[in-house]
Protein backbone atom coordinates (compact mmCIF):
# COMPACT_ATOMS: atom_id res chain seq x y z
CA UNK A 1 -22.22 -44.57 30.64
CA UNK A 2 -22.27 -40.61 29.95
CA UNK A 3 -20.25 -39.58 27.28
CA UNK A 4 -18.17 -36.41 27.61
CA UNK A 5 -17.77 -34.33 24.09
CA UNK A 6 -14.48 -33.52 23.46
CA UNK A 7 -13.52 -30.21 21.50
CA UNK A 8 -10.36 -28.59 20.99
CA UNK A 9 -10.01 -26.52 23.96
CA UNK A 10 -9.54 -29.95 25.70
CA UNK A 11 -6.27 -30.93 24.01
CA UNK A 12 -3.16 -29.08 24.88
CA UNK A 13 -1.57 -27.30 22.42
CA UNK A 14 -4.99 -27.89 19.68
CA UNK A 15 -5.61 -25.10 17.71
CA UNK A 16 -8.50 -22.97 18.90
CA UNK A 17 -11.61 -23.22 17.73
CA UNK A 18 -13.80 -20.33 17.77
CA UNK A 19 -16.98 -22.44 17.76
CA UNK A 20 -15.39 -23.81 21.59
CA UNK A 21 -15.10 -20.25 22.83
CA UNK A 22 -18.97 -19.50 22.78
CA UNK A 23 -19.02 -18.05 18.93
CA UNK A 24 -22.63 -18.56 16.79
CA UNK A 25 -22.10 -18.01 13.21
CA UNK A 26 -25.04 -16.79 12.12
CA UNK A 27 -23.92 -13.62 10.57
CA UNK A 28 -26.21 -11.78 13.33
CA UNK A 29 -25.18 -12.65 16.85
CA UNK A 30 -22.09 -10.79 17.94
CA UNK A 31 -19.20 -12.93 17.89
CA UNK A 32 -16.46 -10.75 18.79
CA UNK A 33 -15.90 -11.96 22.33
CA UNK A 34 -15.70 -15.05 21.55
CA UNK A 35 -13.25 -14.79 18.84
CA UNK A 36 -11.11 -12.69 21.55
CA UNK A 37 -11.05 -15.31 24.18
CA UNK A 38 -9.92 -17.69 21.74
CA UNK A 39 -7.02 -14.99 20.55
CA UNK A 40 -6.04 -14.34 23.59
CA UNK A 41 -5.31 -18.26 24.26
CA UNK A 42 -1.98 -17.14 23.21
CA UNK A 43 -2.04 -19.93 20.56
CA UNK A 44 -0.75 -20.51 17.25
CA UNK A 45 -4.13 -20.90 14.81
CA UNK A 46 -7.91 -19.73 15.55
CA UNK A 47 -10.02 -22.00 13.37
CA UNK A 48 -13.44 -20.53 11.91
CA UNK A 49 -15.57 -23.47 10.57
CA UNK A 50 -18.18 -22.67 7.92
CA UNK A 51 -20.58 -19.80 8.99
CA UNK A 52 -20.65 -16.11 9.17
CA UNK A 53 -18.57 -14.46 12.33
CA UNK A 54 -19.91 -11.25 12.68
CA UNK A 55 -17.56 -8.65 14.89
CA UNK A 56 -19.62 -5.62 16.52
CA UNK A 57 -16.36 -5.00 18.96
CA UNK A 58 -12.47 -4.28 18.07
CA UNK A 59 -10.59 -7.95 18.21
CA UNK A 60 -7.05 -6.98 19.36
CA UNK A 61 -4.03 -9.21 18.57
CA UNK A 62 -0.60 -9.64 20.09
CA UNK A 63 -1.25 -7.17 22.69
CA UNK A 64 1.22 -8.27 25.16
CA UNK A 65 3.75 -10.27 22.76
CA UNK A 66 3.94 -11.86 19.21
CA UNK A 67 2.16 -14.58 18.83
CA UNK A 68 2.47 -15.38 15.30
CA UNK A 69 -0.90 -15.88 15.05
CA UNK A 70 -3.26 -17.65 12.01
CA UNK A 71 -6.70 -17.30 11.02
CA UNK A 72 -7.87 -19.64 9.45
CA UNK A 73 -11.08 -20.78 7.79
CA UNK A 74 -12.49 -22.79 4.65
CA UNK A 75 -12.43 -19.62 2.64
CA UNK A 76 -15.56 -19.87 0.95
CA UNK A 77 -17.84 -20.66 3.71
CA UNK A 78 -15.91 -19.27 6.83
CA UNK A 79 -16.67 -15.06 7.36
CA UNK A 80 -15.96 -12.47 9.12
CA UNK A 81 -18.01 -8.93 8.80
CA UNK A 82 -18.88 -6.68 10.62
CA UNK A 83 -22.01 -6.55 12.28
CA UNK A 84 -25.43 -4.30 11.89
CA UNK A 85 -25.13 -3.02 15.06
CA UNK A 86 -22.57 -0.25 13.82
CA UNK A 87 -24.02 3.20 13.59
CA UNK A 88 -22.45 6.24 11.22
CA UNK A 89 -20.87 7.50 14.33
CA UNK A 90 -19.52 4.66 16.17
CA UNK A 91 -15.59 4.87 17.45
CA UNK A 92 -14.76 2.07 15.93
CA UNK A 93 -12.76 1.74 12.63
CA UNK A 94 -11.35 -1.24 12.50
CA UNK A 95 -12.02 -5.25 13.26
CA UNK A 96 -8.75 -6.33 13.47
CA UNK A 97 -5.94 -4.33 15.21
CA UNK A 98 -2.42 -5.51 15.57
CA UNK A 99 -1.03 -3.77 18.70
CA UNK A 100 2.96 -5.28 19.27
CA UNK A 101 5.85 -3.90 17.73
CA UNK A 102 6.61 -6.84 15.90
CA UNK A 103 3.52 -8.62 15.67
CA UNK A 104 3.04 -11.74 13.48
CA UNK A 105 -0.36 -12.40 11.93
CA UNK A 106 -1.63 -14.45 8.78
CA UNK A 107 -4.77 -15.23 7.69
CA UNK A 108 -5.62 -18.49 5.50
CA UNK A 109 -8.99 -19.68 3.67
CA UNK A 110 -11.08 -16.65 5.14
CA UNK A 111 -13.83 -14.43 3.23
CA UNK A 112 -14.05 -11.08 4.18
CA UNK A 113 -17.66 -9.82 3.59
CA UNK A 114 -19.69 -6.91 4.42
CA UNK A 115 -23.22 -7.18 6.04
CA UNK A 116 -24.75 -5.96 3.03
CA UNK A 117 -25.06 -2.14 4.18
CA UNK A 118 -21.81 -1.21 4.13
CA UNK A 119 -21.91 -0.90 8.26
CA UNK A 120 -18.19 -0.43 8.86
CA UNK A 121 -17.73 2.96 9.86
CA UNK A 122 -15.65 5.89 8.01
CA UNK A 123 -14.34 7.35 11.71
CA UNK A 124 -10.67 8.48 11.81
CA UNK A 125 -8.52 7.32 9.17
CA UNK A 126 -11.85 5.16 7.25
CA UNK A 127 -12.96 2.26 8.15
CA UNK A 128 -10.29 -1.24 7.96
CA UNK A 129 -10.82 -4.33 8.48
CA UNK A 130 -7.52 -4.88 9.36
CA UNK A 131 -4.87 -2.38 11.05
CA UNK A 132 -1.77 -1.45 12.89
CA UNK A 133 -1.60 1.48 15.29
CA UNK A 134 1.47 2.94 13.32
CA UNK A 135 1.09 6.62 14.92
CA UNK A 136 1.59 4.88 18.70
CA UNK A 137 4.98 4.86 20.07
CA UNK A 138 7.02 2.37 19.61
CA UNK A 139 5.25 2.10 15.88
CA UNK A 140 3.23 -0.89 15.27
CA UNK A 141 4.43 -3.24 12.57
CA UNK A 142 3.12 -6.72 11.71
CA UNK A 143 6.47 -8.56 11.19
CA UNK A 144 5.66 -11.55 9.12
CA UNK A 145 2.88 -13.73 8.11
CA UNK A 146 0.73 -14.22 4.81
CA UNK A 147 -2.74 -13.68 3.53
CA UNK A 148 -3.17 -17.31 1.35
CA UNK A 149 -6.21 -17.74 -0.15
CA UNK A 150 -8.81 -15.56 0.95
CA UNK A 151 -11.50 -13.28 -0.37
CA UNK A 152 -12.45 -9.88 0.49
CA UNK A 153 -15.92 -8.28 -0.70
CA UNK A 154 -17.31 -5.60 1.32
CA UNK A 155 -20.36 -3.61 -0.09
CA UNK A 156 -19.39 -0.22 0.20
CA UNK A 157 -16.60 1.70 -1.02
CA UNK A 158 -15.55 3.51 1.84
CA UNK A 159 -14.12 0.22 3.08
CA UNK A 160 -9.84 -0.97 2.85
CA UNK A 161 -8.51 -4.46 3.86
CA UNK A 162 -5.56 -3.24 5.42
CA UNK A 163 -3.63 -0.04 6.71
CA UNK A 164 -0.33 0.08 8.58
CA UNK A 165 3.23 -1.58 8.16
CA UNK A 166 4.51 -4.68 7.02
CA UNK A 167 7.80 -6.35 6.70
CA UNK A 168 8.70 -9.88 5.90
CA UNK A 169 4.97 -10.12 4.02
CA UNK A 170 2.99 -11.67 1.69
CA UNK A 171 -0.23 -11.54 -0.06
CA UNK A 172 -1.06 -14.13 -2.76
CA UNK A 173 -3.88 -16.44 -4.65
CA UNK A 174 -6.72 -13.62 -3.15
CA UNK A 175 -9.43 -12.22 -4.78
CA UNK A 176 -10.41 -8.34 -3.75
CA UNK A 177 -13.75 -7.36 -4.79
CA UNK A 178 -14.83 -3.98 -4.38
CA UNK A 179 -13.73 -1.79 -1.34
CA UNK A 180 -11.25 1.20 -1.55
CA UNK A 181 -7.54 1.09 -1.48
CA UNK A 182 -6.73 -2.75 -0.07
CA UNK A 183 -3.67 -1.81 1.20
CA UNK A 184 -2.41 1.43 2.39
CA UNK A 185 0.84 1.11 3.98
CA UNK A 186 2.21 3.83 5.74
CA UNK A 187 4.82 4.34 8.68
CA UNK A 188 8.83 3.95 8.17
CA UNK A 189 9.14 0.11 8.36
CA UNK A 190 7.61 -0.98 5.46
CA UNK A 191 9.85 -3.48 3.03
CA UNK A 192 10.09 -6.80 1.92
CA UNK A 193 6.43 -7.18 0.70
CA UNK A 194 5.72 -10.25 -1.63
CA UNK A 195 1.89 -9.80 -3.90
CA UNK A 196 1.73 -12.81 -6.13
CA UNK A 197 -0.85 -13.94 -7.81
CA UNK A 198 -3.93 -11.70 -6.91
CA UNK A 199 -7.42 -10.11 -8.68
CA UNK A 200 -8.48 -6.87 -8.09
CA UNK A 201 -12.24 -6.70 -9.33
CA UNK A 202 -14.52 -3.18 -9.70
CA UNK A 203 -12.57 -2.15 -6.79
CA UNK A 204 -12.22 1.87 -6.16
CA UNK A 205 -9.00 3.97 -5.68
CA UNK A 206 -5.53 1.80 -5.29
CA UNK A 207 -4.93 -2.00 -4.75
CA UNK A 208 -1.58 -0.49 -3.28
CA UNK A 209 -1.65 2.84 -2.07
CA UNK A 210 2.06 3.48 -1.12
CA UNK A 211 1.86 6.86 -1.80
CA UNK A 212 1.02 9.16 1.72
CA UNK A 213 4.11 9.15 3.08
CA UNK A 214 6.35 12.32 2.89
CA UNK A 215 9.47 13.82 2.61
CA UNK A 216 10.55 15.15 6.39
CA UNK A 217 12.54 18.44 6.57
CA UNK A 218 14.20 19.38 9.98
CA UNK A 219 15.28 22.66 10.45
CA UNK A 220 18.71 22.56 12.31
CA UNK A 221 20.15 25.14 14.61
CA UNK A 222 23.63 24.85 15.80
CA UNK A 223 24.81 26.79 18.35
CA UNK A 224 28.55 26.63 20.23
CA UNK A 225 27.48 23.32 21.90
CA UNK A 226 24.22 22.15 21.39
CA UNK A 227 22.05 21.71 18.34
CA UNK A 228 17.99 21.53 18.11
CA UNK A 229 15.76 20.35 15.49
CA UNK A 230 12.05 21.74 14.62
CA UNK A 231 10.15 21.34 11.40
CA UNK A 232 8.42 17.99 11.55
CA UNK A 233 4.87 17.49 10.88
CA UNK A 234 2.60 14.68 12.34
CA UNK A 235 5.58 13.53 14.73
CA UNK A 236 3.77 10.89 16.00
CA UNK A 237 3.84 8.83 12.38
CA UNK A 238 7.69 9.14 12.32
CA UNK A 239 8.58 8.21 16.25
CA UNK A 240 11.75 6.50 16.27
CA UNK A 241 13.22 7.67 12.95
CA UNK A 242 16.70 8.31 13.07
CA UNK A 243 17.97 11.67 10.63
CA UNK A 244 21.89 12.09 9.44
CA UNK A 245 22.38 15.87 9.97
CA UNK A 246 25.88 17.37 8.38
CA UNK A 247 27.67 19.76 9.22
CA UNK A 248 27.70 19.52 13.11
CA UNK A 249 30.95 20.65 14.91
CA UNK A 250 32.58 18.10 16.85
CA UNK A 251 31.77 18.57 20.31
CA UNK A 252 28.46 19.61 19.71
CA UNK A 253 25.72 17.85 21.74
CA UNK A 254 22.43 17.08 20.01
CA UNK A 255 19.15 18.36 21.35
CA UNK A 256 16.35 17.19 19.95
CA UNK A 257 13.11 19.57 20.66
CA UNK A 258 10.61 15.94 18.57
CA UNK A 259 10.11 13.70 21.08
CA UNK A 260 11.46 10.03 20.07
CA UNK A 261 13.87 11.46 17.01
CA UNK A 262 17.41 10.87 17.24
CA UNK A 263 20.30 12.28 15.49
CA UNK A 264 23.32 10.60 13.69
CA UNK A 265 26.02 13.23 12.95
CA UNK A 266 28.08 13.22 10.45
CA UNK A 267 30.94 15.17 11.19
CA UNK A 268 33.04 15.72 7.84
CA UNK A 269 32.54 19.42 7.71
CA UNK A 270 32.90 21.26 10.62
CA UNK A 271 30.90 25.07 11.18
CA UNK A 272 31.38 26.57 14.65
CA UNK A 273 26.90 28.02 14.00
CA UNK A 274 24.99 27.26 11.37
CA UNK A 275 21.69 26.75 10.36
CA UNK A 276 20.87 24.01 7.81
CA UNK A 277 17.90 21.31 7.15
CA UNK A 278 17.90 17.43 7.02
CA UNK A 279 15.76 15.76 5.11
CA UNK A 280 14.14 12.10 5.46
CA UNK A 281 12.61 10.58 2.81
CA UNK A 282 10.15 7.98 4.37
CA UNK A 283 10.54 5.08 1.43
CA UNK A 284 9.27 1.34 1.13
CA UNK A 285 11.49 -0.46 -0.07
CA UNK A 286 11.81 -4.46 -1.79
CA UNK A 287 8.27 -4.65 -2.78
CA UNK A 288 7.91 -7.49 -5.45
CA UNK A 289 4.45 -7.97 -7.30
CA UNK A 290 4.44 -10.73 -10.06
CA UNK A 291 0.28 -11.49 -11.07
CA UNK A 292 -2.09 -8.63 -10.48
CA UNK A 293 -5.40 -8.81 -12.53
CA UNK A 294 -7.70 -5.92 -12.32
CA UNK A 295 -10.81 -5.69 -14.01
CA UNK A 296 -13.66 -2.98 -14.20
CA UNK A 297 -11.89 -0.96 -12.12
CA UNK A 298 -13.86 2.14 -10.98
CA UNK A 299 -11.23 5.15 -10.14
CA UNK A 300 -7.58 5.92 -9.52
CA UNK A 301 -4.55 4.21 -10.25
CA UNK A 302 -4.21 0.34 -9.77
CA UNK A 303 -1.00 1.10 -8.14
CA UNK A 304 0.59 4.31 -6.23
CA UNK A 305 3.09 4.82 -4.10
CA UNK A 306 5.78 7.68 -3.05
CA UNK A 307 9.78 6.99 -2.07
CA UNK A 308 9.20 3.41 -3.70
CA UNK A 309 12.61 1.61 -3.32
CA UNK A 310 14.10 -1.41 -5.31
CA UNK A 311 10.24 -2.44 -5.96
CA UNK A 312 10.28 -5.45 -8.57
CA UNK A 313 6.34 -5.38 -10.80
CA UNK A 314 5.85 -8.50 -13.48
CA UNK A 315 2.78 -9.64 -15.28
CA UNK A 316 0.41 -6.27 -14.08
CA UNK A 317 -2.75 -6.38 -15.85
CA UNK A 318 -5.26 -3.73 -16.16
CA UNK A 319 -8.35 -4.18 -18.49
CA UNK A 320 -11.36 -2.51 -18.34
CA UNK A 321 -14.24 -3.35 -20.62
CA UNK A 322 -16.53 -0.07 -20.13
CA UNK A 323 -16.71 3.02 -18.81
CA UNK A 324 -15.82 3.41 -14.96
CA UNK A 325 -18.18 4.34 -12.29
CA UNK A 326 -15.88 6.69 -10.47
CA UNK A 327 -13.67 8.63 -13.08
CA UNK A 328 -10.25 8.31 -14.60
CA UNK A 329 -8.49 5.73 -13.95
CA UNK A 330 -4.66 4.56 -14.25
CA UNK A 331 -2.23 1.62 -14.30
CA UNK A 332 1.03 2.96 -12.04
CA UNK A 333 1.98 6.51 -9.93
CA UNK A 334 5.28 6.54 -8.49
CA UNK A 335 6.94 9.86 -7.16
CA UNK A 336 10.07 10.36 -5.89
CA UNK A 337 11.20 6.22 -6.43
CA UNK A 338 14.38 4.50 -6.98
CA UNK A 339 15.37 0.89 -8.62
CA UNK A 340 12.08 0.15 -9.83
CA UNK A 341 11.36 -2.46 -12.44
CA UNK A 342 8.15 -3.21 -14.31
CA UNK A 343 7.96 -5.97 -16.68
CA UNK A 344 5.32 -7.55 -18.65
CA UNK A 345 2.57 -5.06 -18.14
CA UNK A 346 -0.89 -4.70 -20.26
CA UNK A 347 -3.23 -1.14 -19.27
CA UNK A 348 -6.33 -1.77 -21.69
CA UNK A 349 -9.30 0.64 -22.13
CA UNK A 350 -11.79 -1.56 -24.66
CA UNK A 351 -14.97 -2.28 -26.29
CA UNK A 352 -16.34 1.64 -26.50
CA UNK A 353 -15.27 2.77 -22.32
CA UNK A 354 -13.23 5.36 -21.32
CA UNK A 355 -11.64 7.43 -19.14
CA UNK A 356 -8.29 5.68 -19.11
CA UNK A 357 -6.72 8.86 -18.14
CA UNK A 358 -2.40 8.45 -17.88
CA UNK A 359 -1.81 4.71 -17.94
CA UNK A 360 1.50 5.39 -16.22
CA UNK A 361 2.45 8.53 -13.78
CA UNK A 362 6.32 9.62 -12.87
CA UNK A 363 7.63 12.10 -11.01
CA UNK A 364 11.58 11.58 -10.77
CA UNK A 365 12.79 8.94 -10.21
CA UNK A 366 15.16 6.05 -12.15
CA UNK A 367 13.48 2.93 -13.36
CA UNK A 368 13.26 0.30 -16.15
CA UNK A 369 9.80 -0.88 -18.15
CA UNK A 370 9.87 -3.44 -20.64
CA UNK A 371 7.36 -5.72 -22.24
CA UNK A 372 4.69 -3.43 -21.83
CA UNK A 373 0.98 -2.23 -24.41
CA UNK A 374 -1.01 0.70 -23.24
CA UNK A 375 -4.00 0.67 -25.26
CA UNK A 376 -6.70 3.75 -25.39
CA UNK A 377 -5.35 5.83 -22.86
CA UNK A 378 -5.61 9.72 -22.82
CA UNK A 379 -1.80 9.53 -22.47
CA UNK A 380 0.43 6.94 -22.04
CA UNK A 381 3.52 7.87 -20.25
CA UNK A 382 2.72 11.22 -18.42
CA UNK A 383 5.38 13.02 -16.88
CA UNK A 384 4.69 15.41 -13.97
CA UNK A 385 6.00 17.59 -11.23
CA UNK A 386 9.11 16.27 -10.75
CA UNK A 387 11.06 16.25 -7.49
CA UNK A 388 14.18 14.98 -8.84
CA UNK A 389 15.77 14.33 -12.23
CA UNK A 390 14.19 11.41 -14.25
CA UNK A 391 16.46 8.30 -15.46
CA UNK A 392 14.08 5.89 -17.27
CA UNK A 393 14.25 3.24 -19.62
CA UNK A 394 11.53 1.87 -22.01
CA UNK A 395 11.95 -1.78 -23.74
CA UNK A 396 9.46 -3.33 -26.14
CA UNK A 397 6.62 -1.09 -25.05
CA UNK A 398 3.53 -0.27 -27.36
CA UNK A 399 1.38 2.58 -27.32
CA UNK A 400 -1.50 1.81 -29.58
CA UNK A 401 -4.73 4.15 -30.02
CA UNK A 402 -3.67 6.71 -27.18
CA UNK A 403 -4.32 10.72 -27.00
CA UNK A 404 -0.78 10.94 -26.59
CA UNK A 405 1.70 7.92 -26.33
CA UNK A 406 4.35 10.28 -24.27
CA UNK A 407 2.92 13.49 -22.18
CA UNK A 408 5.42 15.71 -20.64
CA UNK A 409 3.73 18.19 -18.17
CA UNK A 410 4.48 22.28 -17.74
CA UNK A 411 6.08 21.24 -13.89
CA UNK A 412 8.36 18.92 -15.68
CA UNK A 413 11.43 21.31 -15.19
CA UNK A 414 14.11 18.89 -13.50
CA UNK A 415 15.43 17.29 -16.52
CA UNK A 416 17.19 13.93 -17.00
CA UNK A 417 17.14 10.52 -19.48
CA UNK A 418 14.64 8.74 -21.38
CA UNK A 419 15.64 6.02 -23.32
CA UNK A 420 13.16 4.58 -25.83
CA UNK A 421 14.19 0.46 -26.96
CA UNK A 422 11.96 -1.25 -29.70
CA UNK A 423 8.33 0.62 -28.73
CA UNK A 424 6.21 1.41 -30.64
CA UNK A 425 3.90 4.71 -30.96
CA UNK A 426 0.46 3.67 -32.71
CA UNK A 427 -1.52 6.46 -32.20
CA UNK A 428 -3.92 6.85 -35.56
CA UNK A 429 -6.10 9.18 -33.78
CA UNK A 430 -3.89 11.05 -31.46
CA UNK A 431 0.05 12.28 -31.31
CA UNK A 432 3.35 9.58 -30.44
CA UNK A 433 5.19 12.78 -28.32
CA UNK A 434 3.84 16.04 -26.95
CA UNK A 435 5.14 18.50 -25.02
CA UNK A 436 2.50 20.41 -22.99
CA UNK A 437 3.57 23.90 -22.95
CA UNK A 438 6.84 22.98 -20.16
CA UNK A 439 10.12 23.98 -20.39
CA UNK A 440 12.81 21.10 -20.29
CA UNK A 441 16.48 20.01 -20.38
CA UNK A 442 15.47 16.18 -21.05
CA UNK A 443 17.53 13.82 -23.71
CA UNK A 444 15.33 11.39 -25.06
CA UNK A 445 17.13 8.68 -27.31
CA UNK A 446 14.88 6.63 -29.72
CA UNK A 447 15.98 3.21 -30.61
CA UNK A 448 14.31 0.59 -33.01
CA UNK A 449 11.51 2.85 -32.46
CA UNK A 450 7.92 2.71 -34.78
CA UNK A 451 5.93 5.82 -35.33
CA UNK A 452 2.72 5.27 -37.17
């Protein structure tokens, strides 16, 4: 009597198994069709036993529809790199591309490794092992999924994990070790992001780099009956943004001269021509991180971001041991942000390194930060180049052995409120306040404060 093997493929509604689909796992064969066929199976979970899936083609997810799709692997033992095959000038810059509006991915118990050359290509935007094609209209977002315990260790530092939007996301029990700026999220739907419980090891530039999108300005002209808008730069990152323009007669009808922007008018004061600007500030908004560890890391801040909106930071961790490959580095940079709160925080320079440059970075902005110690940095709090008046509050925060435990820059011009509760300013070989050569109209109150 033959006997028939029976693998996944064969039962209805089994998740696929790459393995099934034709894929090696050897680390040298490319396995990228075969992980595609078993993608496009429109199911709900690709399984990657132990061995080492190397891509040398683009796998493209939810191409036609969501799929909420999984990865998922045995973490230490299940990869997915790219493949030697690459060459410096090959098109492709990314493994995995999400490609639906709404698209639903996760990925579960997977390492992602390098081939030991660093063979994923720096073409376009740098090389990703994971993307969304933000810049296409209608903008590509993934929805909702998670990334649940999964390592990422590429060899070279021209490499991210991730670049695009996400809503409805989150990140957690991962270890990131080495590679450049993890995440970069960028586009207008980025919100409800969840990090919790994460390490960040001799990694270069950000674990979150928030911080390249812009302020938009349109330039307005009304006329008797029609209105047109010019002024945007890179349209294609901002298709489908909607701007509130003021001051538009009633009657007028809007033209718009940027393909997929639209207009909502607000009609409360009414000019029969006028010429005025809009502007959009592209935020992301109700991003929580509660356990980020870094360690050794090699340049930049740990965390930067512009237009940052109700974010939520606990138990952020920064310690470095010597001094860093790369240059200065930094615990926070937010510009431009609104309802932020940072709590429990630790930026550490130790044991003879340095080059812990401005532990923490503002440029206007409100937020609270309490529970914190910056230890050995060139200056503590820096202030910068403000784009709005400042309204911040510090509780129970200890600057111990830096240059300067407060740096306010020349550009610092806008004014506003610091409020100083319980911290202390240990600074035996440096200054607790300083004032580099700007001119201000800040209040600063000092409560329960220690100078020594």
């Amino acid at each position: 009597m033959a006997l028939t093997k029976v693998t996944n493929s064969m039962i209805v509604g089994a998740p696929a198994n790459v393995l099934d689909s034709g894929a090696v796992g050897n680390g040298l064969t490319n396995d990228a069709a075969a992980v595609q066929f078993a993608v496009d199976g429109t199911v709900s979970q690709v399984e990657f036993p132990d061995g080492s899936y190397a891509i040398g083609t683009q796998i493209s997810v939810n191409t036609t529809s969501p799929q909420n799709l999984t990865f998922i692997g045995s973490r230490t033992n299940s990869y997915i790199t790219p493949t030697v095959n690459f060459s410096a000038t090959a098109s492709l810059n990314t493994l995995i591309n999400n490609y639906a509006p709404n698209g639903k991915l996760s990925f579960k118990n997977i390492r992602f490794a390098s081939d030991g050359i660093g063979n994923l290509p720096v073409g376009g935007f740098g090389g990703y092992y994971v993307s969304c094609d933000y810049q296409i209209s209608p903008q590509k977002t993934i929805f909702s999924g998670e990334i649940d315990s999964c390592w990422y260790s590429p060899s070279s530092v021209t490499e991210g994990f991730l670049r695009g939007s996400l809503q409805n996301y989150s990140v957690r029990n991962s270890v990131w070790e080495g590679g450049r700026a993890c995440f970069t999220l960028v586009g207008i739907y980025n919100y409800d992001i969840f990090f919790s419980n994460n390490v960040f090891y001799s990694g270069y530039y950000n674990f979150l780099d928030a911080s390249q999108n812009a302020s938009i300005v349109l330039n307005i002209n009304v006329t008797a009956n029609s209105a047109t808008a010019t002024g945007i730069n890179a349209v294609a990152s901002y298709v489908g943004m909607q701007v509130m323009a003021t001051g538009i007669p009633i009657g007028t009808k809007i033209i718009s001269v940027v393909p997929g922007v639209s207009f909502l008018m607000d009609r409360k004061s009414l000019v029969t021509n006028a010429s005025l600007d809009a502007r959009l500030d592209i935020t992301t908004q109700l991003v929580t991180i509660d356990g980020l560890h870094s360690y050794q890391q090699e340049i930049d801040y740990l965390i930067s971001a512009k237009g940052a909106t109700r974010w939520n930071l606990s138990n952020i961790n920064l310690q470095n041991t010597t001094t860093p490959a790369g240059g200065a580095i930094g615990l926070l940079e937010f510009e431009n942000f609104a309802g932020v709160n940072v709590v429990n925080f630790q930026a550490t320079q130790e044991q003879g390194g340095t080059l812990l440059d401005n532990a923490i970075a503002l440029s206007g902005g409100e937020g609270r930060f309490s529970n914190g110690r910056i230890t050995g940095a060139t200056i503590g709090l820096y202030l910068s180049g403000l784009t709005r008046p400042v309204e911040l509050t510090f509780s129970d925060v200890d600057f111990i052995n830096c240059g300067y435990g407060l740096g306010i820059a020349a550009a610092a011009t806008l004014g506003g409120k610091l409020v100083f509760e319980g911290c202390k300013f240990n600074n035996s070989t440096g200054y607790g306040i300083a004032d580099l050569s700007g001119v201000h109209t800040l209040d600063a109150d000092f409560y329960d404060c220690e100078f020594i």
